[in-house]
Protein backbone atom coordinates (compact mmCIF):
# COMPACT_ATOMS: atom_id res chain seq x y z
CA UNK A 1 45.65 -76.35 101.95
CA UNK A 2 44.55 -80.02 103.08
CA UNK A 3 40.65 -79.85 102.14
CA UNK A 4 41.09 -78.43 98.58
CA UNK A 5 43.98 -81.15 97.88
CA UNK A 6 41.62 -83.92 99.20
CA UNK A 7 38.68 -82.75 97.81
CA UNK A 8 41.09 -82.03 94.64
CA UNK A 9 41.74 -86.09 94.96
CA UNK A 10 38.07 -87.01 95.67
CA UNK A 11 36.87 -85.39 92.73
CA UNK A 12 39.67 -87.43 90.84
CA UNK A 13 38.40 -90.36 92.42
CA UNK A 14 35.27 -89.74 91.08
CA UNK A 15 35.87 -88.99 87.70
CA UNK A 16 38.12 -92.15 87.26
CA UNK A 17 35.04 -94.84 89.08
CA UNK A 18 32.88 -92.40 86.19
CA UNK A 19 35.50 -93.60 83.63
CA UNK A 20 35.26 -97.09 84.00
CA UNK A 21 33.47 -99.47 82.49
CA UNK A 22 32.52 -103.28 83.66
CA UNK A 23 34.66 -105.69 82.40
CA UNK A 24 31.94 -107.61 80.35
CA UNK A 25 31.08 -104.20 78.42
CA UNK A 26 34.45 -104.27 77.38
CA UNK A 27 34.83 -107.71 76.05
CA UNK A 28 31.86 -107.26 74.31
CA UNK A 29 33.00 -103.91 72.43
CA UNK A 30 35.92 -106.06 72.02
CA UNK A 31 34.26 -108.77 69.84
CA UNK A 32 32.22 -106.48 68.00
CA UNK A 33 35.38 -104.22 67.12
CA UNK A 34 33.30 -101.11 68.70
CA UNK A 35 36.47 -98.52 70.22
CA UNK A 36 35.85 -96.45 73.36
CA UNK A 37 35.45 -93.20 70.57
CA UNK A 38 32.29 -95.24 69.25
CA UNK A 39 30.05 -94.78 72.58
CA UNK A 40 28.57 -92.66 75.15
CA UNK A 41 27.14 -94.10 78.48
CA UNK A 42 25.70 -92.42 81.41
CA UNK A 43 24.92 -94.54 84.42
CA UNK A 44 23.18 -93.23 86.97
CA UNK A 45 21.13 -93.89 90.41
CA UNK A 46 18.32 -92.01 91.04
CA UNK A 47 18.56 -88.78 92.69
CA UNK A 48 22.35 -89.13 93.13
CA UNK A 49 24.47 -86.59 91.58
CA UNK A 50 27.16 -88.10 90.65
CA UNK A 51 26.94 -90.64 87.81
CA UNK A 52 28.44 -94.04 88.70
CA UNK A 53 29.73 -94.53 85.00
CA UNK A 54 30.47 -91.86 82.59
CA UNK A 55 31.79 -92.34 79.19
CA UNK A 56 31.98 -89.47 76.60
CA UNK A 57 28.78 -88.03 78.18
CA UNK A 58 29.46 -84.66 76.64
CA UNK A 59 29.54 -85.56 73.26
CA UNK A 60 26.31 -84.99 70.72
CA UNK A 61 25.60 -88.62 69.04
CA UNK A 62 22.84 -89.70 67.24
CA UNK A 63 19.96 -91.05 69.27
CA UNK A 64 18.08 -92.73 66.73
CA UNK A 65 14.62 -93.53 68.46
CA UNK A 66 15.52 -92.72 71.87
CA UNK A 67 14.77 -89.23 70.88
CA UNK A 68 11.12 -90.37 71.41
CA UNK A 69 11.46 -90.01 74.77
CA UNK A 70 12.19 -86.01 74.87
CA UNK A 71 9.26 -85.59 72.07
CA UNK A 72 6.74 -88.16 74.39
CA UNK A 73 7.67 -86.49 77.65
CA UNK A 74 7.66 -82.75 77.10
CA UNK A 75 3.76 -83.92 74.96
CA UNK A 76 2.77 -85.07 78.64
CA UNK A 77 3.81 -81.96 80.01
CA UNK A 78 3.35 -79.71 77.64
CA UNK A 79 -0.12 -81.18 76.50
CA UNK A 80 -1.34 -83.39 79.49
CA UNK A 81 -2.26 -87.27 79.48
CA UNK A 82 -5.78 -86.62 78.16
CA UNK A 83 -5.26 -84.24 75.45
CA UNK A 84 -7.36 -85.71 72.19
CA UNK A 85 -6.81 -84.89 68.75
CA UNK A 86 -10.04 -84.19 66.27
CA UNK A 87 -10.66 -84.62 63.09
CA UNK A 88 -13.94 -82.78 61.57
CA UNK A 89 -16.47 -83.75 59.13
CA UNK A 90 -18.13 -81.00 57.13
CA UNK A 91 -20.43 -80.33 54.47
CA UNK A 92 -20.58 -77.89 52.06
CA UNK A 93 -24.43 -77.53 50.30
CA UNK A 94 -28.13 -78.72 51.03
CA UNK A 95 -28.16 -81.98 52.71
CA UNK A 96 -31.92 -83.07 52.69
CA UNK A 97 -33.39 -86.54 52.51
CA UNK A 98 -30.45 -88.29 53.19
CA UNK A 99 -28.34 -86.30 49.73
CA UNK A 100 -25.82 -84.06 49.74
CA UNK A 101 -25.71 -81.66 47.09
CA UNK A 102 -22.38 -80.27 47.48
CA UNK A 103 -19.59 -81.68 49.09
CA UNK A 104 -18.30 -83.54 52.12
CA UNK A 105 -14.93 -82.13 53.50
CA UNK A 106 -13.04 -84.14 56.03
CA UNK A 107 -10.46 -82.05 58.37
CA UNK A 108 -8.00 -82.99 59.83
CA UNK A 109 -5.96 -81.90 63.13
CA UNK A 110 -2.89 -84.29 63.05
CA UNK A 111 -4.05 -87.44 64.76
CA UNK A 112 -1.63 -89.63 64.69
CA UNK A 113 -3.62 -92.93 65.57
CA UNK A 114 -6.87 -92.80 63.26
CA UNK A 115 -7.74 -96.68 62.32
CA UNK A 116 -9.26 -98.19 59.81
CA UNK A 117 -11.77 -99.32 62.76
CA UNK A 118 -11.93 -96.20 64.38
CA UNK A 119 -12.33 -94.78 60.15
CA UNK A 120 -15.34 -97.34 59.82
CA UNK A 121 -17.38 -96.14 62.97
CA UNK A 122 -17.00 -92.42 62.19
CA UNK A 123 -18.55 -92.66 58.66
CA UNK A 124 -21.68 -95.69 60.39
CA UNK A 125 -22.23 -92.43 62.58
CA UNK A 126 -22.19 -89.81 59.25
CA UNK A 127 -24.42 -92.71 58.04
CA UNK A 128 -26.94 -92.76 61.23
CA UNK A 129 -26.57 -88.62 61.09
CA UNK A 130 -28.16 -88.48 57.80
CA UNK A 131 -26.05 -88.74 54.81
CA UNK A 132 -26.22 -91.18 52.78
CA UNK A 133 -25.67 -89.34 49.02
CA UNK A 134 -22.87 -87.00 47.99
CA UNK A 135 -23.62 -85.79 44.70
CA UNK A 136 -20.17 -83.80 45.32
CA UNK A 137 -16.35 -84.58 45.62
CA UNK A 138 -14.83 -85.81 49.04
CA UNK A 139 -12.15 -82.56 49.57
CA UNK A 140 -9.41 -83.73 51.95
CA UNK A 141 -8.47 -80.13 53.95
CA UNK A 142 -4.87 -80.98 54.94
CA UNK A 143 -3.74 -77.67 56.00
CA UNK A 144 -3.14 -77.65 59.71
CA UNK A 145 0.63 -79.05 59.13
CA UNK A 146 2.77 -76.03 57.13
CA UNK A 147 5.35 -78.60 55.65
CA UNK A 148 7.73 -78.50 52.97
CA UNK A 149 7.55 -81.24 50.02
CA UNK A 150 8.21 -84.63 51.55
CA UNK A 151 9.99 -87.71 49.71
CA UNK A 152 9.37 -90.95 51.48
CA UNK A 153 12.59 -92.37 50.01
CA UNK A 154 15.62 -89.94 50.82
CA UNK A 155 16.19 -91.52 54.20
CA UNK A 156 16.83 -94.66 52.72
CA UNK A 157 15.72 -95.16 49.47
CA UNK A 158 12.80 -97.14 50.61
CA UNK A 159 9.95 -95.66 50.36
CA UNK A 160 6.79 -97.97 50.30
CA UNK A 161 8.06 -99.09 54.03
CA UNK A 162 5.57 -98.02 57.20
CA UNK A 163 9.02 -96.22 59.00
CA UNK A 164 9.32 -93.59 56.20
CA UNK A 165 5.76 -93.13 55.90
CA UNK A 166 5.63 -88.92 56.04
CA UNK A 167 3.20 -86.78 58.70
CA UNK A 168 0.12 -85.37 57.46
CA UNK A 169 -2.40 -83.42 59.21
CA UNK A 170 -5.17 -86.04 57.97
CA UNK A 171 -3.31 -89.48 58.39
CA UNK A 172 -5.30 -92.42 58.09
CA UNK A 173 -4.37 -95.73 59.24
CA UNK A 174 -0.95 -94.85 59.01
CA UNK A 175 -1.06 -93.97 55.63
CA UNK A 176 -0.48 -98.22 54.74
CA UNK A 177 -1.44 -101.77 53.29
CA UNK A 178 -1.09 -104.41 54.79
CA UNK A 179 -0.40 -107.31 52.75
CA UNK A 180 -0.50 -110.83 54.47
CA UNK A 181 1.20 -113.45 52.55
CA UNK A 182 -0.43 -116.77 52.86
CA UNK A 183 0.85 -120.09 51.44
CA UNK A 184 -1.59 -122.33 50.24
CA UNK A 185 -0.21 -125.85 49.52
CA UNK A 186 2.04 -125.39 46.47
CA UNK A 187 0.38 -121.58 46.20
CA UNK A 188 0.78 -118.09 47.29
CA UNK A 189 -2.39 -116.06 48.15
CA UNK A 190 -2.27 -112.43 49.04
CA UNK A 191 -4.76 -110.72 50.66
CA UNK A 192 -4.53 -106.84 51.24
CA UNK A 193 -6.46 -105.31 54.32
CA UNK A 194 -7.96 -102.01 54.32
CA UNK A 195 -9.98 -102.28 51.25
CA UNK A 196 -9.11 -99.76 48.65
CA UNK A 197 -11.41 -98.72 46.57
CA UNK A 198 -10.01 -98.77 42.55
CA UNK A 199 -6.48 -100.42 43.52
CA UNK A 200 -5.59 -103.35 41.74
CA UNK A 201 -2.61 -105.85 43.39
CA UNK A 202 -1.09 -107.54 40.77
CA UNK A 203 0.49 -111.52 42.59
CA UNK A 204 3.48 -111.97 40.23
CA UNK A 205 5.89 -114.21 43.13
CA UNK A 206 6.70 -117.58 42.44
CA UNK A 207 6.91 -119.64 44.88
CA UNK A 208 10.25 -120.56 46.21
CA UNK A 209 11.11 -123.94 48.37
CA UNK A 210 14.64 -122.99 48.98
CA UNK A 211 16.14 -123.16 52.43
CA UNK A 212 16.52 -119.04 53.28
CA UNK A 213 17.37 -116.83 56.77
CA UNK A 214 13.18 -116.13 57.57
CA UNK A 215 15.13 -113.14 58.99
CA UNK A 216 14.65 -111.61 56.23
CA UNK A 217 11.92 -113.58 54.13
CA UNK A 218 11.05 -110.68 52.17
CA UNK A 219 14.66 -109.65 50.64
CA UNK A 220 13.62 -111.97 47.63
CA UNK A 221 10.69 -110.13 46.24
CA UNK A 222 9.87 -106.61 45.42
CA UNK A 223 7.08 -104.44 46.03
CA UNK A 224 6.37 -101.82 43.21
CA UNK A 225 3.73 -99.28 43.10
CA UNK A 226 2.50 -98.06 39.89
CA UNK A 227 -0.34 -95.62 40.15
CA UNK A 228 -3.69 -97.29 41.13
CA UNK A 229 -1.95 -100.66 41.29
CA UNK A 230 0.75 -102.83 43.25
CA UNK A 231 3.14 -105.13 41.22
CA UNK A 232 4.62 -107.91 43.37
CA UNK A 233 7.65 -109.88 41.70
CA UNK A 234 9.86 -112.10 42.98
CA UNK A 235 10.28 -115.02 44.77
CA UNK A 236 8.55 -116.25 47.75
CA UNK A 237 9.94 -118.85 50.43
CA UNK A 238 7.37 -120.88 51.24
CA UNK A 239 8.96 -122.55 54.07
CA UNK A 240 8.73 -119.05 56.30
CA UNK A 241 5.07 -119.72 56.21
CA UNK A 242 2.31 -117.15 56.58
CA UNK A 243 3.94 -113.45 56.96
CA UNK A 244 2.35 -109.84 56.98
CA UNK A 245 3.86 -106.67 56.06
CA UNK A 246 2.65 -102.88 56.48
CA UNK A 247 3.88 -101.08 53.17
CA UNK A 248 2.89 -97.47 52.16
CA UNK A 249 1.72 -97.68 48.56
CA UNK A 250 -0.67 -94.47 47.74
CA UNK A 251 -0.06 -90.16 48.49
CA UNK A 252 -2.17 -89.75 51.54
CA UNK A 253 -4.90 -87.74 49.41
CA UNK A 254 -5.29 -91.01 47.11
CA UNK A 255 -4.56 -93.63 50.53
CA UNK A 256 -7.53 -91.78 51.92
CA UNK A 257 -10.05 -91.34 48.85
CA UNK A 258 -9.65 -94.95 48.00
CA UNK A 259 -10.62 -96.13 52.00
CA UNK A 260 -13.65 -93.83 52.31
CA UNK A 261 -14.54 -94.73 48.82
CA UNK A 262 -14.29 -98.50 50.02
CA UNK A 263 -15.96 -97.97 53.46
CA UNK A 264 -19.04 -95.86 52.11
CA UNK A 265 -19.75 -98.26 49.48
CA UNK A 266 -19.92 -100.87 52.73
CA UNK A 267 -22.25 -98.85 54.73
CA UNK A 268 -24.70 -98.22 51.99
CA UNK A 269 -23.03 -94.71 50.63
CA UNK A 270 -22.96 -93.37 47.50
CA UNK A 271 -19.86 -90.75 46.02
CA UNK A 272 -20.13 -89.44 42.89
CA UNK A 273 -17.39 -87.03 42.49
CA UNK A 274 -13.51 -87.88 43.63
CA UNK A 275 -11.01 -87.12 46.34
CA UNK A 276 -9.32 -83.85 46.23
CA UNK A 277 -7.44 -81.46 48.17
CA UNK A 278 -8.81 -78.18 50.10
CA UNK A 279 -10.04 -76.05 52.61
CA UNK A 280 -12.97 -75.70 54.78
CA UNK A 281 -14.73 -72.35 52.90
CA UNK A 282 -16.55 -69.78 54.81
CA UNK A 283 -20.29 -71.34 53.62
CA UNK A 284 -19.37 -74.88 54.90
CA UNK A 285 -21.11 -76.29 58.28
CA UNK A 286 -19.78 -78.57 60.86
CA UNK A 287 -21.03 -82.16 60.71
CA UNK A 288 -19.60 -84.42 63.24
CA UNK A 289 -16.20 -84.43 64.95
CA UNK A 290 -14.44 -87.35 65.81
CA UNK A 291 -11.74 -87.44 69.21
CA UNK A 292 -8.58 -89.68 68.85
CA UNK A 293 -7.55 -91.87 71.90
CA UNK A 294 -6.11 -89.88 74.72
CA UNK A 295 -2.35 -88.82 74.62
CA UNK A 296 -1.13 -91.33 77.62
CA UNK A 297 -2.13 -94.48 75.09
CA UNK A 298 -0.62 -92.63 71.75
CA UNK A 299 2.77 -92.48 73.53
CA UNK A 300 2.73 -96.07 74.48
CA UNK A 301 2.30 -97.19 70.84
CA UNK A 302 5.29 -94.47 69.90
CA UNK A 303 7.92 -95.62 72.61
CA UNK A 304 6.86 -99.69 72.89
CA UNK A 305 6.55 -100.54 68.71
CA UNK A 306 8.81 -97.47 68.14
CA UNK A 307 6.31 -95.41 65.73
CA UNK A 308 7.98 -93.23 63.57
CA UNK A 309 5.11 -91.18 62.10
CA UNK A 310 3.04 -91.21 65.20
CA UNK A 311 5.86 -89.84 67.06
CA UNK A 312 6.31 -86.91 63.83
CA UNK A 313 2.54 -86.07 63.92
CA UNK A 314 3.04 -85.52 67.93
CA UNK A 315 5.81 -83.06 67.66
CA UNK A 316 4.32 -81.34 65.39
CA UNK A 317 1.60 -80.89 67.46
CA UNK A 318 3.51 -79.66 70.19
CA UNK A 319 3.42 -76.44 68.18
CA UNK A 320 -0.31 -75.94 69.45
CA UNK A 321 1.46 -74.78 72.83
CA UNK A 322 3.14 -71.67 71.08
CA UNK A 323 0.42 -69.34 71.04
CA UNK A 324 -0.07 -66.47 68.40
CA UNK A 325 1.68 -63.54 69.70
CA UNK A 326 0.25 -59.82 68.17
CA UNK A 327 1.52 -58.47 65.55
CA UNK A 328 2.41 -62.01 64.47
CA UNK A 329 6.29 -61.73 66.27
CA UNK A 330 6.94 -64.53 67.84
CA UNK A 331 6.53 -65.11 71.91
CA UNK A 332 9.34 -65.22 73.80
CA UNK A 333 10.80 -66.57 77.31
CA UNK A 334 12.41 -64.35 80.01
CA UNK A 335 14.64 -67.41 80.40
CA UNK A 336 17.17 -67.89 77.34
CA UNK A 337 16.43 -70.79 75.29
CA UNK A 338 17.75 -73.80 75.08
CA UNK A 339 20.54 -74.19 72.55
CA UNK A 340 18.35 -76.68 70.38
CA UNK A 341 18.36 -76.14 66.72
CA UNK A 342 16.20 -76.83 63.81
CA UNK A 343 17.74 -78.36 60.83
CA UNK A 344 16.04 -77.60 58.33
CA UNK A 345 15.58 -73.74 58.66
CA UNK A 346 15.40 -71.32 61.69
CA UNK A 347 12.00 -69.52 62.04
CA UNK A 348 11.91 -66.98 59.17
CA UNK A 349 11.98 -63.40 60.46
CA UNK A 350 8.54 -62.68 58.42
CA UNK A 351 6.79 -65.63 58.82
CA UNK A 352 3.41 -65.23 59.82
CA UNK A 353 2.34 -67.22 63.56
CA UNK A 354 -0.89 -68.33 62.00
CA UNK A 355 -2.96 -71.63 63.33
CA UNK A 356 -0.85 -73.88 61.32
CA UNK A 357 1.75 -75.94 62.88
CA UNK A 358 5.49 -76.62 61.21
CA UNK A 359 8.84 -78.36 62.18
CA UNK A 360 9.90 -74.72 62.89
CA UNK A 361 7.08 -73.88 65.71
CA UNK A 362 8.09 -77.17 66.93
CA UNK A 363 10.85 -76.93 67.56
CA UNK A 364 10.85 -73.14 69.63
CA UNK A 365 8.18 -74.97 71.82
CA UNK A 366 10.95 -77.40 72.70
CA UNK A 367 13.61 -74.50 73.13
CA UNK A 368 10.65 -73.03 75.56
CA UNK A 369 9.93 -75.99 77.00
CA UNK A 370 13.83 -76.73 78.43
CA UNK A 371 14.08 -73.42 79.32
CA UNK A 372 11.23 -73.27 81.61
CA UNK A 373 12.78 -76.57 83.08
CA UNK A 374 16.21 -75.28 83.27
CA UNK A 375 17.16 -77.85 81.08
CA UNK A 376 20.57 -76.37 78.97
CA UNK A 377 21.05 -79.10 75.98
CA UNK A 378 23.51 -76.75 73.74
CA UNK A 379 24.28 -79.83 71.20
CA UNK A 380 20.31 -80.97 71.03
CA UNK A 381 19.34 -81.12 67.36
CA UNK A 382 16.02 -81.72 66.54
CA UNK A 383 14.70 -82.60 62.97
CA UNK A 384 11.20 -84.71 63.40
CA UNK A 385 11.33 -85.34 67.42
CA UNK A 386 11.74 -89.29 66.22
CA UNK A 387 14.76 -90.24 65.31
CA UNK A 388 14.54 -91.34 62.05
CA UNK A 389 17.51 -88.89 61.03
CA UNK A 390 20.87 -88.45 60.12
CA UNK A 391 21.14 -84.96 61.64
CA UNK A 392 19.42 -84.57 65.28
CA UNK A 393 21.73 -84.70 68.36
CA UNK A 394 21.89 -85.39 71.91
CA UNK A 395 24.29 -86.16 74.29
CA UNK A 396 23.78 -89.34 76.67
CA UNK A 397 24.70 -86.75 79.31
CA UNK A 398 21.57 -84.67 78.66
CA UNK A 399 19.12 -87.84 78.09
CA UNK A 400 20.11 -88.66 81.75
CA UNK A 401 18.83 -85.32 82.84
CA UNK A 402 16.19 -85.51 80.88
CA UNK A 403 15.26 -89.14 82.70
CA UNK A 404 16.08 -87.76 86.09
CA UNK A 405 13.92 -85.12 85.28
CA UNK A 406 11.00 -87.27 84.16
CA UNK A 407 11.44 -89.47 87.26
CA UNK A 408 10.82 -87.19 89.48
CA UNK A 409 7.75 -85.67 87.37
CA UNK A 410 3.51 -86.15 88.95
CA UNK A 411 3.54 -88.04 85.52
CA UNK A 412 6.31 -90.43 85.48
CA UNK A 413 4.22 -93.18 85.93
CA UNK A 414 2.62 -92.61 82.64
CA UNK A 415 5.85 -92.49 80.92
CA UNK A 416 7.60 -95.29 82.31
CA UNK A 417 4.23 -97.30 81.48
CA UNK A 418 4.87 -96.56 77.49
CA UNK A 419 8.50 -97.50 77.90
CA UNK A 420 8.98 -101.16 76.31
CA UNK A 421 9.91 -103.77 79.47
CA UNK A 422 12.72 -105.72 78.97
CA UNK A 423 12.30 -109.33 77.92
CA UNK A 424 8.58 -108.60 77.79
CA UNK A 425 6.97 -106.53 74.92
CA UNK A 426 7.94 -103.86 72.59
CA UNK A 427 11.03 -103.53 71.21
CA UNK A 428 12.83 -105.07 74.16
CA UNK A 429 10.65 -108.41 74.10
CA UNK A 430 13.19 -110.53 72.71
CA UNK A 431 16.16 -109.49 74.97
CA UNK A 432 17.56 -110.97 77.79
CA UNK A 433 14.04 -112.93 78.33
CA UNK A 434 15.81 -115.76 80.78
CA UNK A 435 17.98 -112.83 82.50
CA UNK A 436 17.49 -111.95 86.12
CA UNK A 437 17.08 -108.09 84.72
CA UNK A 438 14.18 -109.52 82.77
CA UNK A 439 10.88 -107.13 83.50
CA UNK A 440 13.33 -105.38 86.02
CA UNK A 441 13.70 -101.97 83.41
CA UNK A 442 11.39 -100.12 81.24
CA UNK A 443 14.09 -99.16 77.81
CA UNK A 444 13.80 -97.26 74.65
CA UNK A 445 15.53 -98.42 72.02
CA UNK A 446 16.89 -96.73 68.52
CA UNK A 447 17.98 -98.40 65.52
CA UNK A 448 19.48 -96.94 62.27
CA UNK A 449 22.36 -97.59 60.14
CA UNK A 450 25.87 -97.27 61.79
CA UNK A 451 23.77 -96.36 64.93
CA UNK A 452 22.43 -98.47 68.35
CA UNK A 453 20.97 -97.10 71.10
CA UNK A 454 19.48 -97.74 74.52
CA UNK A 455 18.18 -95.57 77.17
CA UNK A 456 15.57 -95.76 80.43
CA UNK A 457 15.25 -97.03 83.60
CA UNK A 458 16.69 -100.47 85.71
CA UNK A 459 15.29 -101.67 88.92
CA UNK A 460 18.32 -103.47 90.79
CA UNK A 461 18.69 -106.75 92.89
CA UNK A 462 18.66 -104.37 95.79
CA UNK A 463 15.17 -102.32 94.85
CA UNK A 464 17.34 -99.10 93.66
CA UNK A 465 16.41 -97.21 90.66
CA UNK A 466 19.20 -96.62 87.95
CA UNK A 467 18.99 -94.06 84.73
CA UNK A 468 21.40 -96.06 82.00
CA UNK A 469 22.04 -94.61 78.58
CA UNK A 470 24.50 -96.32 76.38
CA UNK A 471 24.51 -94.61 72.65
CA UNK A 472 26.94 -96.52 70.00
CA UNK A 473 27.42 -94.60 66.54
CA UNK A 474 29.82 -96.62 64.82
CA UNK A 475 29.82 -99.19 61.51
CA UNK A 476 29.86 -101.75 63.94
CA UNK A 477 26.98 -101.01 65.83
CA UNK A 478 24.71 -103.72 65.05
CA UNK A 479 26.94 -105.75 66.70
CA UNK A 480 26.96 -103.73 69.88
CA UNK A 481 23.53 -104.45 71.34
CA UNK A 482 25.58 -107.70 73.56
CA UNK A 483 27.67 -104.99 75.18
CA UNK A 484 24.56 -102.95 75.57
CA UNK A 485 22.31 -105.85 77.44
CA UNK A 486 25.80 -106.82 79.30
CA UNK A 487 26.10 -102.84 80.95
CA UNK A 488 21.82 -103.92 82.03
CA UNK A 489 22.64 -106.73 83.23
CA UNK A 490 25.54 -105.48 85.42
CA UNK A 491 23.32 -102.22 86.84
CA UNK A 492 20.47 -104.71 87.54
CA UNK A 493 23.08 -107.33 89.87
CA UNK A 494 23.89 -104.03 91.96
């Protein structure tokens, strides 16, 4: 009767040093009016099994962008460090001296980091191939991504900026302009960068010498769309100086007509049809293919500057790893699935498993995926694997696995390299820069309304290796991100 009532006490023991949290946490939830109810936190070392804090660790919260991490480390798994995304160039009729009579279709596999450099050297080497004439249109094949309708502004009824920006299996430069405001003694000049060919920007600010928060310099002015053309009206303070901003302005069809139009007119080209959408037809041939970066740089750009549309066009992708099963039924596992769940549909019974991919084959990779890795996340719910969303799910208690996991993995290292480093770059740059944790934890951050989130990993004083994960949803969460760098600085003094 003695070793279950002490090991009946022990486990108590354990729970309540789980329950409790530093005493500078709590201040800081104090001042910014953040309850207990309002957070989740996991803190854990390494290997241990036991966390050392635990705080609602059960419940499903909203991630925000930490949910980058599950979409960027099942890709390096799932896909390996060097996969490459393509995009074709083909060409549909006679091409001899130099013309193409026909047309020139450009395919598209889902890259999610095609420049506007990378753009320029793929059509000098169409150029040095041969073609220098299309007497045709330029037909945009789009179909490798089976989505539904997509409206950049129901997140947040903003939809010209670069976060809403939708995925598309021929994204170009991220589907934006930037515009780079530049003041010019008692003048505003804007220039836009890529070119586009046929769009007009129409410089209606005034300038404005007011004293205003450069926090958020461009709250004064608005940035309208119309068609072919951008209206900009407003004011604009002068004393923030020069500024840039990445805005989506154009449907990816048009975003991507008007830079090749641009680009080819450049490099000596000549179009003399128009962008449109299609297929690849039976009679066309292959031209050229172009190769993306490899996969272990993409997810450095998606967890450091927190990419929402790169991170999209990788999930997405990670439908490529559910192969077409015969008599189009879907494959299965011998191991149940995961309890993740799509929001926006289930797979349909009847759906056909063709080549395309959708949020839907997605999302059964991922339930595959966990399975395989004995990984049971019941309340995961997964919507674009990036956290711009109101719907997915996770609890802190399954990111932690998730981390341990990853730790552990051949290919942490490449990970851990994408993660931003605290006080350093990425997201984190700015925080706790003259800290003693400073550069001592790689962190993934999430951001959204009503929602603040950390996760990753902290290197201590004493050379141990800590998983923290510290999820606020509440209307006060902005003002959580103190009690947030006061839980990294505690772990790191340990």
């Amino acid at each position: 009767m003695k070793r279950p009532y002490a090991a009946l006490l022990l486990c108590l023991a354990v729970n309540v040093h789980a329950a409790s949290l530093p005493a500078t946490v709590v201040q800081e939830l104090k001042n910014a009016h953040i309850p207990r109810s309002g957070i989740a936190v996991e803190v854990r070392e390494v290997g241990k099994h036991a966390p050392l804090i635990s705080i609602n660790a059960q419940r499903p919260m909203n991630p925000a962008s930490t949910m980058k991490l599950l979409t960027t480390y099942s890709s390096l798994d799932l896909l390996g460090p060097a996969y490459t995304w393509k995009t074709e160039a083909w060409i549909d009729g006679e091409l001899k001296d130099g013309v193409l009579d026909g047309n020139l279709i450009l395919k598209g596999y889902g890259d999610p980091k095609f420049t506007i450099e990378q753009f320029w050297l793929w059509l000098s080497e169409l150029r040095a191939r041969g073609l220098r004439e299309i007497r045709g249109d330029l037909i945009l094949d789009r179909s490798y991504f089976d989505l539904p309708p997509y409206d950049p502004g129901a997140f947040d009824a903003d939809p010209v900026r670069a976060y809403n920006v939708g995925p598309d299996a021929l994204l170009l430069n991220f589907n934006t302009l930037r515009l780079r405001y530049m003041p010019d003694g008692i003048g505003l000049k804007v220039v836009t960068e890529p070119p586009l060919d046929g769009m007009t920007l129409h410089n209606q600010l005034t300038p404005n010498n007011e004293k205003v928060n450069c926090d958020n310099w461009d709250d004064l002015f608005q940035v309208q769309p119309q068609g072919d053309s951008v209206v900009l009206q407003g004011d604009y303070p002068m004393g923030c100086g020069e500024r840039e901003q990445n805005l989506s302005v154009m449907p990816h069809t048009r975003y991507v007509g008007a830079v090749f139009s641009a680009v080819w007119k450049e490099l000596g080209g000549t179009l003399q049809g128009k962008e449109r959408d299609g297929v690849v037809g039976t009679g066309a041939k292959l031209f050229s293919t172009h190769r993306s970066e490899p996969l272990s740089s993409i997810i450095r750009d998606i967890n450091k500057y927190s990419n929402n549309v790169m991170a999209r066009q990788l999930f997405l992708t990670l439908g490529e790893t559910v192969p077409v099963a015969k008599d189009n039924e879907p494959p299965t596992e011998n191991e149940p699935a995961s309890g993740v769940a799509a929001t926006q549909a289930s797979f349909p019974e009847n759906e056909e498993w063709t080549g395309r991919m959708s949020i839907e084959r997605s999302v059964l990779a991922m339930q595959l995926w966990l399975a395989r890795n004995h990984l049971h996340f019941p309340e995961l719910v997964l919507e674009n694997g990036a956290g711009l969303s109101r719907n997915e799910r996770i609890s802190v208690a399954s990111m932690d696995k998730l981390l341990q996991l990853a730790y552990d993995d051949p290919l942490s290292a490449e990970l851990q390299a994408s993660l931003p480093i605290l006080g350093v770059d990425g997201s984190v740059r700015r925080r706790l820069k003259d800290s003693p944790a400073a550069s001592h934890a790689h962190l993934k951050t999430g951001t959204l309304e009503g929602v603040k989130t950390i996760a990753g990993y902290v290197r201590s004083k004493s050379g141990r290796e800590w998983i923290v994960v510290f999820y606020i949803n509440h209307p006060y969460a902005k003002a959580g991100q103190g009690a947030q760098d006061a839980l990294i600085e505690w772990v790191a003094r340990k």
